[in-house]
N, C-alpha and C. Protein backbone atom coordinates (compact mmCIF):
# COMPACT_ATOMS: atom_id res chain seq x y z
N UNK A 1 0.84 -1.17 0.00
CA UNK A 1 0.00 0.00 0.00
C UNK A 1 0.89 1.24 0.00
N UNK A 2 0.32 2.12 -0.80
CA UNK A 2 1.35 3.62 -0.85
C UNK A 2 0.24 4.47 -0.60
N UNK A 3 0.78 5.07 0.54
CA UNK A 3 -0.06 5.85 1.66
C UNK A 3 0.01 7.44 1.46
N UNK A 4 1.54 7.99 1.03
CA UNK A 4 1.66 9.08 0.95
C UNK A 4 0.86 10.50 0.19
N UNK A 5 -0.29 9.93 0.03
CA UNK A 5 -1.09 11.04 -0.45
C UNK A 5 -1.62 11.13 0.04
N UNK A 6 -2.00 10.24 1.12
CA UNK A 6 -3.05 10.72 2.37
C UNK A 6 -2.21 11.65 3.26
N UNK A 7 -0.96 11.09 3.35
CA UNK A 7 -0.33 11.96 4.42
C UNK A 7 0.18 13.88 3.91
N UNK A 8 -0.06 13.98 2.65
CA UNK A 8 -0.09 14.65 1.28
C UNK A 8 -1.56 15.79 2.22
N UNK A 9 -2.35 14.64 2.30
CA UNK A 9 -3.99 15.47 2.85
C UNK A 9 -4.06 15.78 4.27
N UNK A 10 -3.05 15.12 5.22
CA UNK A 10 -3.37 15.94 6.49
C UNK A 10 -3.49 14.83 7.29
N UNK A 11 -3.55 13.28 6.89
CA UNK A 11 -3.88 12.10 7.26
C UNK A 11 -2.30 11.54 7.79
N UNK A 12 -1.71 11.48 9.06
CA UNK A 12 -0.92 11.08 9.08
C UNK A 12 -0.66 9.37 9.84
N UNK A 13 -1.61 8.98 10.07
CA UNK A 13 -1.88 8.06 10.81
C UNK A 13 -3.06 6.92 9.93
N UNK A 14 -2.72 5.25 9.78
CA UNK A 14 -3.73 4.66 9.27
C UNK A 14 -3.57 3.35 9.57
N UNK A 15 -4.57 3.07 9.25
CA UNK A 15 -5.11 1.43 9.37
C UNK A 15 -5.85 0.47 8.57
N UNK A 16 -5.22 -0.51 8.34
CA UNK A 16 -6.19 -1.77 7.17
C UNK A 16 -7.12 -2.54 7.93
N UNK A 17 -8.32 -2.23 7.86
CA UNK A 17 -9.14 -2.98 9.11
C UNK A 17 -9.05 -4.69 8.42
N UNK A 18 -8.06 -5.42 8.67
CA UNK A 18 -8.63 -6.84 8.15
C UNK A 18 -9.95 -7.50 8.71
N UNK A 19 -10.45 -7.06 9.98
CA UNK A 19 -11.97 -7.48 10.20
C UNK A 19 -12.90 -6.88 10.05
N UNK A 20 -13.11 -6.05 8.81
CA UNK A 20 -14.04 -5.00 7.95
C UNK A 20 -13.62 -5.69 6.40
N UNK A 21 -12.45 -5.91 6.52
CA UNK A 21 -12.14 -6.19 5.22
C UNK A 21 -12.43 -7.75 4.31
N UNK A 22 -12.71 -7.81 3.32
CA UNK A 22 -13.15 -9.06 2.71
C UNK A 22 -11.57 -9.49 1.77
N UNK A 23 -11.47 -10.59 2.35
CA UNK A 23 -10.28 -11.72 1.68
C UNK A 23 -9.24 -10.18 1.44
N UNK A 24 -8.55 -9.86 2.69
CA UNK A 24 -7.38 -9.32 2.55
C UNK A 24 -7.28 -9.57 3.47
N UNK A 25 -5.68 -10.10 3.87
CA UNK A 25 -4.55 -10.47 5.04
C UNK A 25 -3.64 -9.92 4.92
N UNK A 26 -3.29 -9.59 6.01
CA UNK A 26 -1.99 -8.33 6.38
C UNK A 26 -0.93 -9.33 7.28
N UNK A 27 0.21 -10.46 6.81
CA UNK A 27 0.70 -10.96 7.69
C UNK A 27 1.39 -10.06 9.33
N UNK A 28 1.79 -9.01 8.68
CA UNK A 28 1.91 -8.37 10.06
C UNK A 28 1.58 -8.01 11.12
N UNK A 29 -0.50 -7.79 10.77
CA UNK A 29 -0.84 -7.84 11.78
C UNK A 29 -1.00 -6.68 12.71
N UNK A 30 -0.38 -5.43 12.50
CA UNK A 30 -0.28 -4.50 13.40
C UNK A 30 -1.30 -4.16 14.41
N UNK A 31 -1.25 -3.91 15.57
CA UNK A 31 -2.35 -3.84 16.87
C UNK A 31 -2.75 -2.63 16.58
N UNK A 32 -1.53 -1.11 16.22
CA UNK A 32 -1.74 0.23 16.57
C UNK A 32 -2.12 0.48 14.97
N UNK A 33 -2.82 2.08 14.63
CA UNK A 33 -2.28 2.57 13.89
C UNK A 33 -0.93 3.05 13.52
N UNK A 34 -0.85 2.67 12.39
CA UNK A 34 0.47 3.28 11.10
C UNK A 34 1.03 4.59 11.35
N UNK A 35 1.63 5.13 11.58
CA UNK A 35 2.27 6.34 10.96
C UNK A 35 2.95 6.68 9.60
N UNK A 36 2.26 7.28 8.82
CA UNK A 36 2.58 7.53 7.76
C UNK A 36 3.77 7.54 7.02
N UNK A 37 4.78 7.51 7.04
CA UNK A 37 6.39 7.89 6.64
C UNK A 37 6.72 7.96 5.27
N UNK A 38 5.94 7.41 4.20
CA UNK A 38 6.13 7.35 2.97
C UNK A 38 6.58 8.87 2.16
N UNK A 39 7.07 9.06 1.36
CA UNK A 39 7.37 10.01 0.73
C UNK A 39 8.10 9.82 -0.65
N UNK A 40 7.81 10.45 -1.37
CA UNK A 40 8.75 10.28 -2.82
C UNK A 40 9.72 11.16 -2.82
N UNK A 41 10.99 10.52 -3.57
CA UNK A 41 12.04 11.31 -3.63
C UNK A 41 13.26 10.70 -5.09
N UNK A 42 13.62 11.61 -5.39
CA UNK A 42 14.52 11.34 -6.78
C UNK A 42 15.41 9.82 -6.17
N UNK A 43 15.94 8.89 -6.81
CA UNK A 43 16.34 8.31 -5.97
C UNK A 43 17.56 7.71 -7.02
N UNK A 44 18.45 6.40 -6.91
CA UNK A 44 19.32 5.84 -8.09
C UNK A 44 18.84 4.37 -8.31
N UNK A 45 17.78 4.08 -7.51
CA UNK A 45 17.61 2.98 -7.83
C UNK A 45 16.81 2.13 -9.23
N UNK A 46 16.23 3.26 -9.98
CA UNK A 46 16.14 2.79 -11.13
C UNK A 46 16.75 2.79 -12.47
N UNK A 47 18.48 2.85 -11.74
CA UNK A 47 19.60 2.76 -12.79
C UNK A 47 19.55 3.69 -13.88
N UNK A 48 19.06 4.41 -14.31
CA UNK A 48 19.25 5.97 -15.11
C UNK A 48 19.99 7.03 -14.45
N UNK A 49 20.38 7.48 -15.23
CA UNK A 49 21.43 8.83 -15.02
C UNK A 49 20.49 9.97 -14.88
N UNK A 50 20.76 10.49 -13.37
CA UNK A 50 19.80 11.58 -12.75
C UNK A 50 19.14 11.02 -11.74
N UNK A 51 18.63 9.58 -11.83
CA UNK A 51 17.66 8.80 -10.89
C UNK A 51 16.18 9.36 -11.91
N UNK A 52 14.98 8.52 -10.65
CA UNK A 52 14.48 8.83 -10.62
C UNK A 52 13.02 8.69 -9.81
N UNK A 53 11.88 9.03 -9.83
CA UNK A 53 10.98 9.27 -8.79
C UNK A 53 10.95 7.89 -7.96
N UNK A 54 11.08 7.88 -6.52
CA UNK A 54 10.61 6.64 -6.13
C UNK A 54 9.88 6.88 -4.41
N UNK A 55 9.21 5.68 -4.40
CA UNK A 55 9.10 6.02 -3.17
C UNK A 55 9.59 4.95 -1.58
N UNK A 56 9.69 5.87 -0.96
CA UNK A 56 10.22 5.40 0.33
C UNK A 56 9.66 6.27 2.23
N UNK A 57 10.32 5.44 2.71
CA UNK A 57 10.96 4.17 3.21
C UNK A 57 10.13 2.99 3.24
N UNK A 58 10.67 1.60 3.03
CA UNK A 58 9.47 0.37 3.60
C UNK A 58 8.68 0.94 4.53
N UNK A 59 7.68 0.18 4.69
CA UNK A 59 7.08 0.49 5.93
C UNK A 59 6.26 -1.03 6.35
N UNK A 60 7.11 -2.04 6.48
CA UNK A 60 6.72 -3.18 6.84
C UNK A 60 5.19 -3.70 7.61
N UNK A 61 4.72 -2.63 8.54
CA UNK A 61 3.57 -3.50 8.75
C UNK A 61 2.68 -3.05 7.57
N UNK A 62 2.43 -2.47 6.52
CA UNK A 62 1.66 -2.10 5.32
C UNK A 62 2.01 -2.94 4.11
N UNK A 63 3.25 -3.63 3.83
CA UNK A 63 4.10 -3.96 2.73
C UNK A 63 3.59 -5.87 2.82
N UNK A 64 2.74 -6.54 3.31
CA UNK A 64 2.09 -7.47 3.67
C UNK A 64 1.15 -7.53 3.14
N UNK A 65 0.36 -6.69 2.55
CA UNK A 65 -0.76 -6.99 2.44
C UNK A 65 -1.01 -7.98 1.23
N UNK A 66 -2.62 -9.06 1.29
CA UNK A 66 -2.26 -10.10 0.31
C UNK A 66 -3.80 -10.20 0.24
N UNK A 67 -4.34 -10.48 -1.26
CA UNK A 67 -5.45 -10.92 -0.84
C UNK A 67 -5.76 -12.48 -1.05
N UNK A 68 -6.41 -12.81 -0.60
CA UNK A 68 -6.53 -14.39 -0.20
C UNK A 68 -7.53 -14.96 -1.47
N UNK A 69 -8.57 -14.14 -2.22
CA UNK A 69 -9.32 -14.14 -3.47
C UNK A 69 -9.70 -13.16 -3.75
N UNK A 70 -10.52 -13.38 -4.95
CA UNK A 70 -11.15 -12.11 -5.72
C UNK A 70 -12.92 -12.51 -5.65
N UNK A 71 -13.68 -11.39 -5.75
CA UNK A 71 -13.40 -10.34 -5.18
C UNK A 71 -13.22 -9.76 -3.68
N UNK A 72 -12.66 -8.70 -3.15
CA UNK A 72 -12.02 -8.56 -2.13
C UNK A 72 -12.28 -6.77 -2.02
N UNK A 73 -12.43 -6.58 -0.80
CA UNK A 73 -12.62 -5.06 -0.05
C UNK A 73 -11.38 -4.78 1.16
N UNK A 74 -11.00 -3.82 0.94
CA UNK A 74 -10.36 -3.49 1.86
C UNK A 74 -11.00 -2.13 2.30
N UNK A 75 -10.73 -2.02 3.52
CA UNK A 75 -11.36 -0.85 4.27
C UNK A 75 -9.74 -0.23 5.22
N UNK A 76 -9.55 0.90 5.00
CA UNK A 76 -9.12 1.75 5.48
C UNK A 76 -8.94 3.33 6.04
N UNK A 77 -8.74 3.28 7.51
CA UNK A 77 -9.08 4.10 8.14
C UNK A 77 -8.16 4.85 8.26
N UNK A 78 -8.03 6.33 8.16
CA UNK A 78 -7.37 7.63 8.12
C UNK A 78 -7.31 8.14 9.79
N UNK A 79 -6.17 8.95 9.97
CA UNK A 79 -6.21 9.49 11.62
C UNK A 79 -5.72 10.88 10.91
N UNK A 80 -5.59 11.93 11.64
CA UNK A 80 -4.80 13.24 11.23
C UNK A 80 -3.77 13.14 12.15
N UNK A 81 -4.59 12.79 13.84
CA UNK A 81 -3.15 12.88 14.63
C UNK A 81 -3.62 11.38 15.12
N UNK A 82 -2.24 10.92 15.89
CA UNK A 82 -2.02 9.61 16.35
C UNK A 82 -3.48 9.37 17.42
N UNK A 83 -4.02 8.30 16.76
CA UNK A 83 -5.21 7.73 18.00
C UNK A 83 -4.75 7.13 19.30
N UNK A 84 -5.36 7.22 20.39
CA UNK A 84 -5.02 6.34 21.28
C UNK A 84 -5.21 5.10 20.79
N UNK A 85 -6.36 4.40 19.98
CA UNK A 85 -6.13 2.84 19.96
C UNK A 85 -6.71 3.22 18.55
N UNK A 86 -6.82 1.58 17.96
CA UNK A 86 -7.74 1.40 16.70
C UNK A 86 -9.39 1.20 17.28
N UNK A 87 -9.90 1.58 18.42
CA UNK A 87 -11.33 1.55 18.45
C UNK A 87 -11.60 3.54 18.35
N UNK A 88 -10.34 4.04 18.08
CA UNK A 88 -11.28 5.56 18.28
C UNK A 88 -11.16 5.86 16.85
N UNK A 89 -12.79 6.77 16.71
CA UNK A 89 -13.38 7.08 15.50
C UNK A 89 -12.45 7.39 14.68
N UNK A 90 -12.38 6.78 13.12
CA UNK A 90 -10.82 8.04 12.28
C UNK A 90 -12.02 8.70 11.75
N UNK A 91 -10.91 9.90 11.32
CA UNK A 91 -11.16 10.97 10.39
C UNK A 91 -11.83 10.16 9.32
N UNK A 92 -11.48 9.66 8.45
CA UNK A 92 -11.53 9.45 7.13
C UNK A 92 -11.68 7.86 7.00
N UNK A 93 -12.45 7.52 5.83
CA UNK A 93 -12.59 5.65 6.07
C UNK A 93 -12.62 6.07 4.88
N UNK A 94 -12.18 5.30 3.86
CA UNK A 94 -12.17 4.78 2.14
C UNK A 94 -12.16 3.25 2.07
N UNK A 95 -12.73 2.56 1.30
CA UNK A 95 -12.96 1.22 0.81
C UNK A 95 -12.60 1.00 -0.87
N UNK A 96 -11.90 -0.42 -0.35
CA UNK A 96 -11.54 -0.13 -2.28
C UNK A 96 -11.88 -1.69 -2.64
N UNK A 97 -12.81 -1.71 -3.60
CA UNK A 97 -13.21 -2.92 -4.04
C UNK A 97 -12.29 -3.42 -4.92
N UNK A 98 -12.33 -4.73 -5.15
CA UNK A 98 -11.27 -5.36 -6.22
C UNK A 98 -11.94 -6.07 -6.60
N UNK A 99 -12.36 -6.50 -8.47
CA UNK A 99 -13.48 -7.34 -8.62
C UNK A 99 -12.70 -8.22 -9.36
């Protein structure tokens, strides 16, 4: 998942609800919300002279995600600032179907 346009919107904090979500597994698992860290930046890893756009850093508990069949929903929840847990309300919820 590449997050950085949420964090782009003010969203710095998120979550893949896998028990909202239909046939997507997140081996990682994370308890808390995400903190955002993603960002693009010129980079050398796509071997051209100059570089060019990529994005970074991993962000391992997001970089898991799998879906188990088709079709499949994922539901994800937006924070602006860090929640105390994943039961408090987010900002923002988006769902993305996969058919």
């Amino acid at each position: 998942m590449i997050a950085y346009n949420a964090r782009d919107l003010g969203f710095n904090y998120l979550h893949v609800s896998t028990s909202k979500s239909v046939n997507v597994v997140n081996s990682a698992n994370p308890k808390q919300p995400v903190g955002i860290i993603q960002m693009i930046h010129c980079g050398s890893s796509c071997g051209y002279s100059g570089g060019c756009n990529n994005m970074s850093p991993a962000m391992p508990d997001l970089d898991h995600l799998e879906f188990s069949s088709l079709p499949a929903r994922c539901v994800i929840y937006l924070w602006k600032n860090s929640p105390a847990n994943l039961q408090q309300k987010p900002d923002f919820m988006f769902i993305l179907d996969f058919i």
